[in-house]
Protein backbone atom coordinates (compact mmCIF):
# COMPACT_ATOMS: atom_id res chain seq x y z
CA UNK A 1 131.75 31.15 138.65
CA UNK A 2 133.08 33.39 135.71
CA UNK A 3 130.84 35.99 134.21
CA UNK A 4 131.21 37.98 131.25
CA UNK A 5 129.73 40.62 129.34
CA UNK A 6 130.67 41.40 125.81
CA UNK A 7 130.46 44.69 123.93
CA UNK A 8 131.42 46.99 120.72
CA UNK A 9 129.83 44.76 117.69
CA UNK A 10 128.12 46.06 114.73
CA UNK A 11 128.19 46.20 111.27
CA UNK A 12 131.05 47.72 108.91
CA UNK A 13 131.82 47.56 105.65
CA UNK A 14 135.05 45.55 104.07
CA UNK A 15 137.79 47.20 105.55
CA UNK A 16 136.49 48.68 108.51
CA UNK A 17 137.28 48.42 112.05
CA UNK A 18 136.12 47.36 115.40
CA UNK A 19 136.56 47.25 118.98
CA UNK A 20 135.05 44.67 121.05
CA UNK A 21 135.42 44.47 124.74
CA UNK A 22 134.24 41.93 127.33
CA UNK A 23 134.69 42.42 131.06
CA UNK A 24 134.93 39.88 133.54
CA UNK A 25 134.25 38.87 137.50
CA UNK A 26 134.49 36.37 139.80
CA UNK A 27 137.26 35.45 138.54
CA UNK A 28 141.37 35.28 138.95
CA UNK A 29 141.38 37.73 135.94
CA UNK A 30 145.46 38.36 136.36
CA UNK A 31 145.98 35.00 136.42
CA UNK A 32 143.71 33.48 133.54
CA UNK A 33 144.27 33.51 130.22
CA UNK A 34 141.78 35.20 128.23
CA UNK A 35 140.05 34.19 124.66
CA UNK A 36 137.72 35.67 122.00
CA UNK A 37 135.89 33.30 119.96
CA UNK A 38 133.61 33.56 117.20
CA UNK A 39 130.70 31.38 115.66
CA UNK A 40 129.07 31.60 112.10
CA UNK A 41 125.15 30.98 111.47
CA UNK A 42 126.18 26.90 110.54
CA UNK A 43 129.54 26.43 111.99
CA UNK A 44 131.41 25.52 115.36
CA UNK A 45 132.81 28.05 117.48
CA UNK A 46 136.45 29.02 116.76
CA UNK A 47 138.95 30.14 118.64
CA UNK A 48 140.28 33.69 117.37
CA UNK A 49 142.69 34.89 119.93
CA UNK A 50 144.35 33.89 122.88
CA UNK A 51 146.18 36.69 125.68
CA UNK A 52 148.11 34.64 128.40
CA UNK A 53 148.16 36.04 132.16
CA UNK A 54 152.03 36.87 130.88
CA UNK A 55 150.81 38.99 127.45
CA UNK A 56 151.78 36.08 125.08
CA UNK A 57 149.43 36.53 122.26
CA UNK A 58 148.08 33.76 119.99
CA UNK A 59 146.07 34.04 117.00
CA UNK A 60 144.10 31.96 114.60
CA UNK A 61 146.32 31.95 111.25
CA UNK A 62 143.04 33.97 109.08
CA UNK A 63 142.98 36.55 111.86
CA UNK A 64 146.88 37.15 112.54
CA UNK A 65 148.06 40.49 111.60
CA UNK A 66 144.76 42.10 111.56
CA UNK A 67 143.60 41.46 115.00
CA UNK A 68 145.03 42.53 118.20
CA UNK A 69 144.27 40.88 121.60
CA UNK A 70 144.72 43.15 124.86
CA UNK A 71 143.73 43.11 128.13
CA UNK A 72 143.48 45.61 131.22
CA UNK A 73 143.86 43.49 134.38
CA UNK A 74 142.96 46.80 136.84
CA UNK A 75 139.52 46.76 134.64
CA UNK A 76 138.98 43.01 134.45
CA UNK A 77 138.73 43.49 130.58
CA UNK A 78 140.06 41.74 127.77
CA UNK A 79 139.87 43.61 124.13
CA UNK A 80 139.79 42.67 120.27
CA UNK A 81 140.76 45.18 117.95
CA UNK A 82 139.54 43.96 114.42
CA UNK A 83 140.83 45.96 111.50
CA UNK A 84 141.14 45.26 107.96
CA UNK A 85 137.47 43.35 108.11
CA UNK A 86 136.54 40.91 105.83
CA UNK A 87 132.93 39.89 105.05
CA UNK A 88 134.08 35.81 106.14
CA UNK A 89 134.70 37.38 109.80
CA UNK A 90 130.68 37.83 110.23
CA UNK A 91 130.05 35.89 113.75
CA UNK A 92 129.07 36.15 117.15
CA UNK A 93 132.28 36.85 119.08
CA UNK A 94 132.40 35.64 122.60
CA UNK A 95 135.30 35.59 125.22
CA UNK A 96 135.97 33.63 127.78
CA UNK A 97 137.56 34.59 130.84
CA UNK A 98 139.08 31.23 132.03
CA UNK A 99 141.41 29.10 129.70
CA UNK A 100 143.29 26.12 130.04
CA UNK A 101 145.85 24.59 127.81
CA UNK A 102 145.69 21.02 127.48
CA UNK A 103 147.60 18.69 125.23
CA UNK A 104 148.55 21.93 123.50
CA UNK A 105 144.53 23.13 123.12
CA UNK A 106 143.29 25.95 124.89
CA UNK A 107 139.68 24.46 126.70
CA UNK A 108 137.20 27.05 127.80
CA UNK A 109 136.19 26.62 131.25
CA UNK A 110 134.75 30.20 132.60
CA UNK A 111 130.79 31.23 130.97
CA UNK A 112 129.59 32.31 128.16
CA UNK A 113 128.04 35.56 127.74
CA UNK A 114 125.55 36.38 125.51
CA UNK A 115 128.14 37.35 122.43
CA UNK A 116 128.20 40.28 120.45
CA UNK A 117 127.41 40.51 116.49
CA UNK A 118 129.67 41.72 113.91
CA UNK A 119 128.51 41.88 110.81
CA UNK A 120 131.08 42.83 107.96
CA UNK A 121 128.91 43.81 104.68
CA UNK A 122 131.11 43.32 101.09
């Protein structure tokens, strides 16, 4: 079973940045590909960004160029550096640790943590 324990949310103002990290176990972690999501007070959960077990990067079209996906497989950690914040990227950001591509969809399969706030103020 995959655990994981998300960090570095808070609250900025338009424009700041952030740093969120989530570290992983019992898990393949080299071998997985890693996400961050994030969920609104109302909405689904979205996927943000997407690091393959190769360092192929995808990102959700509102998010590309400002976010950066990363991960450090000696520290079973995967990172999201948010920059350029905008008050519409106010969530809960999870990761998850195991990810699957069907049909052209990346599933979630590994836990969910308990998320971590950000909160971008206008």
């Amino acid at each position: 079973q995959v655990h994981v324990v998300e960090s570095g949310g808070g609250l900025v103002q338009t424009g700041g940045s952030l740093r969120l990290s989530c570290v992983a176990s019992g898990t393949l972690f080299s071998k997985s590909a890693l996400g961050w999501y994030r969920q609104a007070p109302g909405e689904q959960r979205e996927l943000v960004a997407v690091v393959r077990a190769g360092g192929n990067t995808f990102y959700k079209a509102s998010v590309e160029g400002r976010f950066t996906i990363s991960r450090d497989n000696a520290k079973n950690t995967v990172y999201l550096q948010m920059n350029s914040l905008k008050p519409e990227d106010t969530a809960v950001y999870y990761c998850n640790a195991d990810l699957r591509s069907y049909s052209g969809a990346y599933q979630p399969f590994g836990s969910w943590g308990q998320g971590t706030q950000v909160t971008v103020s206008s």
